[in-house]
Protein backbone atom coordinates (compact mmCIF):
# COMPACT_ATOMS: atom_id res chain seq x y z
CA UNK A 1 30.86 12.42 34.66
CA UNK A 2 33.98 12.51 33.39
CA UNK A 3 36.53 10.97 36.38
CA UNK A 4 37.34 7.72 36.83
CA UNK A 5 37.51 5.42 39.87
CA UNK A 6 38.85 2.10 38.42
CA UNK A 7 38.93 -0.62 40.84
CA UNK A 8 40.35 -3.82 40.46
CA UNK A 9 39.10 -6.17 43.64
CA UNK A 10 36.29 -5.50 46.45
CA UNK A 11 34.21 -7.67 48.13
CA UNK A 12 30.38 -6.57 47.96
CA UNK A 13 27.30 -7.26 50.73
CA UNK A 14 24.21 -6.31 49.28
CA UNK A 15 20.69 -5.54 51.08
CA UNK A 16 16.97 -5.00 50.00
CA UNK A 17 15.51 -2.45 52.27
CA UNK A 18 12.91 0.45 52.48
CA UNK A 19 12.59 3.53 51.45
CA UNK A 20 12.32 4.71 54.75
CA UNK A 21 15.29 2.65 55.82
CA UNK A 22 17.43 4.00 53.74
CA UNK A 23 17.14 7.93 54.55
CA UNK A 24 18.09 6.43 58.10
CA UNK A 25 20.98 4.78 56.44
CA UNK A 26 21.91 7.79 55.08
CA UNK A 27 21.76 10.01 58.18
CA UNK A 28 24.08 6.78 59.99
CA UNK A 29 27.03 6.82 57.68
CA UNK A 30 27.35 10.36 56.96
CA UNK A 31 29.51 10.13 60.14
CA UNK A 32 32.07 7.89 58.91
CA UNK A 33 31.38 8.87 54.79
CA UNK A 34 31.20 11.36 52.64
CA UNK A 35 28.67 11.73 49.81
CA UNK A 36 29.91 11.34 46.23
CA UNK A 37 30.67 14.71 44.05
CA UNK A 38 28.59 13.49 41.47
CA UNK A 39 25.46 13.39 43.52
CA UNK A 40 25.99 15.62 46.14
CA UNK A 41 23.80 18.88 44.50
CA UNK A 42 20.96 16.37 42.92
CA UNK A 43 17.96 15.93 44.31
CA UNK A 44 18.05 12.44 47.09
CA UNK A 45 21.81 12.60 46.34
CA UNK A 46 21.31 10.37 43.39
CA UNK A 47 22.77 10.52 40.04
CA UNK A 48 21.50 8.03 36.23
CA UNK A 49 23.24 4.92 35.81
CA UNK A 50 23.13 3.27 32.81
CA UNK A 51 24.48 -0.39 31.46
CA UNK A 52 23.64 -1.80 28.48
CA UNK A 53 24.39 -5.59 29.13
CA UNK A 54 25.76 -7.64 26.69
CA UNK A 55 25.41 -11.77 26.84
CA UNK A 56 26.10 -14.93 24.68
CA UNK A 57 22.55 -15.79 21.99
CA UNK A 58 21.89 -18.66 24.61
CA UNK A 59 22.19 -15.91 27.57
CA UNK A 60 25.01 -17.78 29.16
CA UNK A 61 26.17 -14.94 31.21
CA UNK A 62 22.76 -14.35 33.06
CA UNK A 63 22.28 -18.50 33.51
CA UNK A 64 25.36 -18.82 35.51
CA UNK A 65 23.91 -16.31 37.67
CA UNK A 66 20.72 -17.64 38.01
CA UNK A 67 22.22 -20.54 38.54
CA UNK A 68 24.35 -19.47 41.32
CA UNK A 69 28.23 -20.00 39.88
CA UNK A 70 30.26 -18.88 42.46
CA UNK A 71 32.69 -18.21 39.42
CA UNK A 72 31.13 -16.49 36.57
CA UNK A 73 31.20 -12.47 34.77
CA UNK A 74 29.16 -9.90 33.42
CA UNK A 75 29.99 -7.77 30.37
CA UNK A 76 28.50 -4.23 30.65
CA UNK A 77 28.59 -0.68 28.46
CA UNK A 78 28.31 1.89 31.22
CA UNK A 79 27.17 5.12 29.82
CA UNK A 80 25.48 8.29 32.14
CA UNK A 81 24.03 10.52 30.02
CA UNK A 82 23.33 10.82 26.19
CA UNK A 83 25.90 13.73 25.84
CA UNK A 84 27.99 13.08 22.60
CA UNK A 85 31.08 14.15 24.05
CA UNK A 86 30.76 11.86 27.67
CA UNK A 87 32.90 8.47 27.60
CA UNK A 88 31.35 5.43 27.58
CA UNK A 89 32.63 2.33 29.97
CA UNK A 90 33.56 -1.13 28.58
CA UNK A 91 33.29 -3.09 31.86
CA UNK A 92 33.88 -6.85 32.90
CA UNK A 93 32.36 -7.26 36.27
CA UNK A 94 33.67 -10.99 37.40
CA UNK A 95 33.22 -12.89 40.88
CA UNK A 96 35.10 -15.45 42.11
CA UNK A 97 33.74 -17.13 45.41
CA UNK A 98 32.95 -13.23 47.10
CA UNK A 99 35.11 -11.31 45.82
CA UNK A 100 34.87 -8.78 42.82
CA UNK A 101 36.94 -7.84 40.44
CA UNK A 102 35.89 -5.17 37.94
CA UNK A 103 37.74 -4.01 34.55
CA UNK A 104 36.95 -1.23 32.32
CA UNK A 105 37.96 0.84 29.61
CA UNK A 106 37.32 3.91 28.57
CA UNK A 107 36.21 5.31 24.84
CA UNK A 108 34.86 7.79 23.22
CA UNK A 109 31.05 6.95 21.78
CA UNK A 110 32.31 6.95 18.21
CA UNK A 111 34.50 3.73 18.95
CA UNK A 112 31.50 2.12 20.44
CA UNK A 113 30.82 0.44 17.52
CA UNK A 114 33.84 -0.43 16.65
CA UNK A 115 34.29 -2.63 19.73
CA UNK A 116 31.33 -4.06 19.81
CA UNK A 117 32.58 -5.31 16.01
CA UNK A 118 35.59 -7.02 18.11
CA UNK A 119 38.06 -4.07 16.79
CA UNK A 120 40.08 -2.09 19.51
CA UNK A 121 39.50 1.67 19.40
CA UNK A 122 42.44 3.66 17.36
CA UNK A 123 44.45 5.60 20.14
CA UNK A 124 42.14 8.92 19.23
CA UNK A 125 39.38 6.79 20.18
CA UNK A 126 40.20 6.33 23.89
CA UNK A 127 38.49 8.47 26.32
CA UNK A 128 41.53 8.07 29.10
CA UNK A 129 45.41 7.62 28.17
CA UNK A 130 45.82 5.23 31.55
CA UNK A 131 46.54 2.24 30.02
CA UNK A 132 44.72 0.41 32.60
CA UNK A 133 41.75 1.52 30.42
CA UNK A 134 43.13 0.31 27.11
CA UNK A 135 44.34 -3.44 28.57
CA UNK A 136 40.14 -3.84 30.36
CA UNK A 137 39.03 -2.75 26.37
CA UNK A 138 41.18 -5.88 25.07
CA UNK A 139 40.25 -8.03 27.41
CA UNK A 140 36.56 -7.23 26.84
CA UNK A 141 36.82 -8.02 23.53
CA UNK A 142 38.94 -11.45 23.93
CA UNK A 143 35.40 -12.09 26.07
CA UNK A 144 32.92 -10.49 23.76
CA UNK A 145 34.33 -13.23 20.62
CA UNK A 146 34.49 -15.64 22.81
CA UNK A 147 30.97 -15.55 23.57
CA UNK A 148 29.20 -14.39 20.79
CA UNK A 149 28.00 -11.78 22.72
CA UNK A 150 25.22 -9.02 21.81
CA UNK A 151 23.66 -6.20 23.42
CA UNK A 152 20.51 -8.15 25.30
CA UNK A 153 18.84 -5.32 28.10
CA UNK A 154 19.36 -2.31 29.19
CA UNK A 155 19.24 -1.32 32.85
CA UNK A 156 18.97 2.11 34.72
CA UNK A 157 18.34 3.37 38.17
CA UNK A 158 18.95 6.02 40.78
CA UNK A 159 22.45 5.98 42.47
CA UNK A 160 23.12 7.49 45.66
CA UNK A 161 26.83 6.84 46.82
CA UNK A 162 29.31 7.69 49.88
CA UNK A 163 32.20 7.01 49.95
CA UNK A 164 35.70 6.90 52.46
CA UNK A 165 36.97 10.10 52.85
CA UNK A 166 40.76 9.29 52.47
CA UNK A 167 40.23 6.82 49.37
CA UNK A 168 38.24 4.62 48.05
CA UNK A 169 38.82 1.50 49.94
CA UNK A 170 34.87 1.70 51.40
CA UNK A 171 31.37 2.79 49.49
CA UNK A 172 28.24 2.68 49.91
CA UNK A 173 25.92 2.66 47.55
CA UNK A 174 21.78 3.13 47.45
CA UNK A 175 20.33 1.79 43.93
CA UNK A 176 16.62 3.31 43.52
CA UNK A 177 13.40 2.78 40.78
CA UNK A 178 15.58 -0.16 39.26
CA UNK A 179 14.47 -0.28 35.66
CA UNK A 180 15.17 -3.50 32.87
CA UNK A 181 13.66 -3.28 28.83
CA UNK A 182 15.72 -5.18 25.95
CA UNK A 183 17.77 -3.51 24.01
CA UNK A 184 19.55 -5.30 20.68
CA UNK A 185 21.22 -1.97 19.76
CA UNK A 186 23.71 0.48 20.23
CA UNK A 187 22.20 3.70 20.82
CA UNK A 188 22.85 3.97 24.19
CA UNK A 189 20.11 6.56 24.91
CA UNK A 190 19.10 6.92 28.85
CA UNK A 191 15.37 7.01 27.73
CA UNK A 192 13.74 4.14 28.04
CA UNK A 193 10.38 2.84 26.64
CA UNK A 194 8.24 0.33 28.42
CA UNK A 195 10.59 -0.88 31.02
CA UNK A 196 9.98 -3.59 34.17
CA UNK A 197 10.47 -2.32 37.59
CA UNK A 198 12.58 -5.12 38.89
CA UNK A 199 12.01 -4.70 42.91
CA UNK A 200 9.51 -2.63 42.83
CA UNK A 201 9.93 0.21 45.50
CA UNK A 202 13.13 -1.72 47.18
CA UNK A 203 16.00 0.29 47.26
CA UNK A 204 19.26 -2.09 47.07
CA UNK A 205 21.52 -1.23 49.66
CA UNK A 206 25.75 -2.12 48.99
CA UNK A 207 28.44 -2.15 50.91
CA UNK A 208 31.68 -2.03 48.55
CA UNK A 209 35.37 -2.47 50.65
CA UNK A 210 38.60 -3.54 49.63
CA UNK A 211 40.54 -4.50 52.82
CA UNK A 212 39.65 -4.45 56.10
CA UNK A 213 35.61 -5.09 57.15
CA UNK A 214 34.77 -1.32 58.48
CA UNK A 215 34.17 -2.04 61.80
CA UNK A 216 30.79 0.53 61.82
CA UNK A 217 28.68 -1.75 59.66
CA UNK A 218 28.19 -4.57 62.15
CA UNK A 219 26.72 -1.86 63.93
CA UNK A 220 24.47 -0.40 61.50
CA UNK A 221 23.51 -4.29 60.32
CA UNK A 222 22.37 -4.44 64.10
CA UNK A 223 20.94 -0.87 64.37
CA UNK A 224 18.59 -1.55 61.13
CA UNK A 225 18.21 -5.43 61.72
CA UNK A 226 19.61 -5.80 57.81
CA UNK A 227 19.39 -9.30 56.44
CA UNK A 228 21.96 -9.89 53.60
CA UNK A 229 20.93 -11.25 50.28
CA UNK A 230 21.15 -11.12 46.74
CA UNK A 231 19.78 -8.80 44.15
CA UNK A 232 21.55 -8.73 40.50
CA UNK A 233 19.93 -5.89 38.31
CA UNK A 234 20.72 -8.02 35.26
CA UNK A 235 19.26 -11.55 35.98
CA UNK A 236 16.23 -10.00 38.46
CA UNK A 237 15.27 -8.06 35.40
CA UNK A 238 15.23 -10.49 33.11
CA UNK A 239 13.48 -12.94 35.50
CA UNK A 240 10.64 -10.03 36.14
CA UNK A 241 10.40 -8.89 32.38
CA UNK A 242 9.70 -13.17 31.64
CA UNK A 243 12.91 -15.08 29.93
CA UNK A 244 10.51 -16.26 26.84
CA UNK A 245 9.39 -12.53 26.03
CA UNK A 246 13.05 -11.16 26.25
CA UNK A 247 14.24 -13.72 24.12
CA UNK A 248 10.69 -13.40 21.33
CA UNK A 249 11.83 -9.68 21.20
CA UNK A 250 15.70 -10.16 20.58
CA UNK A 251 14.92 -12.86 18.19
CA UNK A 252 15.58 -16.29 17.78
CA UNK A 253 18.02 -17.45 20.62
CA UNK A 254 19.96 -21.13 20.10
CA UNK A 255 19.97 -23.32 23.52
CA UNK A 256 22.23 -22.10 26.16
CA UNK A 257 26.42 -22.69 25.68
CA UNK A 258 28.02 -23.01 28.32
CA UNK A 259 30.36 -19.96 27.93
CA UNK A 260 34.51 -20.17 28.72
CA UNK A 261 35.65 -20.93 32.09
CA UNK A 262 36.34 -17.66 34.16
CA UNK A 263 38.78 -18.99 35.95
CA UNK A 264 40.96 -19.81 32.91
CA UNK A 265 40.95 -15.80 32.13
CA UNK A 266 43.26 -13.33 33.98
CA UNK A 267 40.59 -10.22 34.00
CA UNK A 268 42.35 -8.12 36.20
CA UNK A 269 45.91 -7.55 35.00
């Protein structure tokens, strides 16, 4: 998976629905979407995503959302597969009121370390020459100091996406078999060992636009009687694998700090 779709802003509406619900979803907006190229010849249309989340020793990142900061960020390492040669994603994911913004940066998995040290990759390092991708892996790493932060959990599921079929100013997106273990290291391997299922047989439902509210999804919301609501892989996880074992099997974690103020930082230049 070796294309990039960097986006900088997007609001996000996010549903918990059936399995059965969501092949009907799927037969609905195949009228107005097309299915991503990455999934289109997989079985259910669904392709591995991975994220190794990274938060402060106190777990400042997942309080705030717990918590329910209107402004507050995630750092991530996106990887999809444990081919040496596939780039791995540095990615900020930040919200501010309901909007998203979302920066990332491309490298190669030898630099993975490196970053994670608070270095920035030499120029061989970098999986993309955009320089988009080099300016998200500095300001990941301003963030990363700031907070002390360490590879906490890593989370995986099913992704089945569709997308506009003159850009990508709509998606839609169908999460499946949502999966949370800690993970203190590096490795970035997709297996996983004796991971939580965070919403059990739920599939999470997203509707991703930058612009103008598609004027279709008020119908399907009617069609399928869809109730919006809330469902971050990160914090859910955590909250379903118990706070007090996460932290026992990290190690010892100081009390929370409460981590820099997101609206003092400029994440999507």
């Amino acid at each position: 998976m070796s294309q990039d779709r960097m986006q900088l802003q997007r609001l996000e509406l996010k549903y918990q629905i059936s399995e059965a619900v969501a092949v009907a979803i799927r037969d609905f907006i195949s009228s107005y979407l097309e299915v991503d190229e990455f999934g289109a010849t997989r079985p259910n249309f669904s392709y591995p995503v991975h994220s190794l989340y990274l938060d402060s020793p106190g777990l400042a990142t997942y309080r705030h959302t717990i918590n329910g900061n209107k402004n507050r960020y995630k750092l991530r390492i996106r990887f999809y597969e444990n081919r040496p040669g596939a780039p791995v994603y540095f990615e900020i994911k930040r919200r501010m009121n309901n909007a998203i913004l979302k920066q990332r940066g491309a490298v190669k998995r030898e630099a993975v370390d490196r970053v994670l040290a608070g270095q920035l990759p030499e120029p061989h390092e970098m999986a993309s020459p955009d320089p988009r991708h080099l300016a998200g892996i500095q300001r990941f790493v301003q963030l990363l100091t700031e907070l002390h932060a360490r590879p906490v959990a890593h989370v995986a599921y099913q992704r089945e996406a569709w997308m506009s079929p003159r850009d990508n100013s709509v998606r839609v997106t169908m999460d499946r078999d949502v999966l949370l273990e800690p993970d203190p290291t590096s490795r970035l391997l997709a297996e996983m060992t004796h991971p939580v299922r965070v919403f059990d047989d739920r599939v999470i439902l997203e509707l991703k636009f930058t612009g103008r509210f598609p004027d279709w999804w008020q119908e399907l919301v009617r069609v399928f009687g869809l109730c919006q609501g809330s469902a971050a892989k990160y914090a859910d996880g955590i909250a379903e694998y118990g706070e007090n074992k996460l932290r026992a099997e990290l190690g010892d974690c100081p009390p929370f700090l409460e981590p820099p103020d997101p609206q003092s930082l400029s994440v999507a230049q």
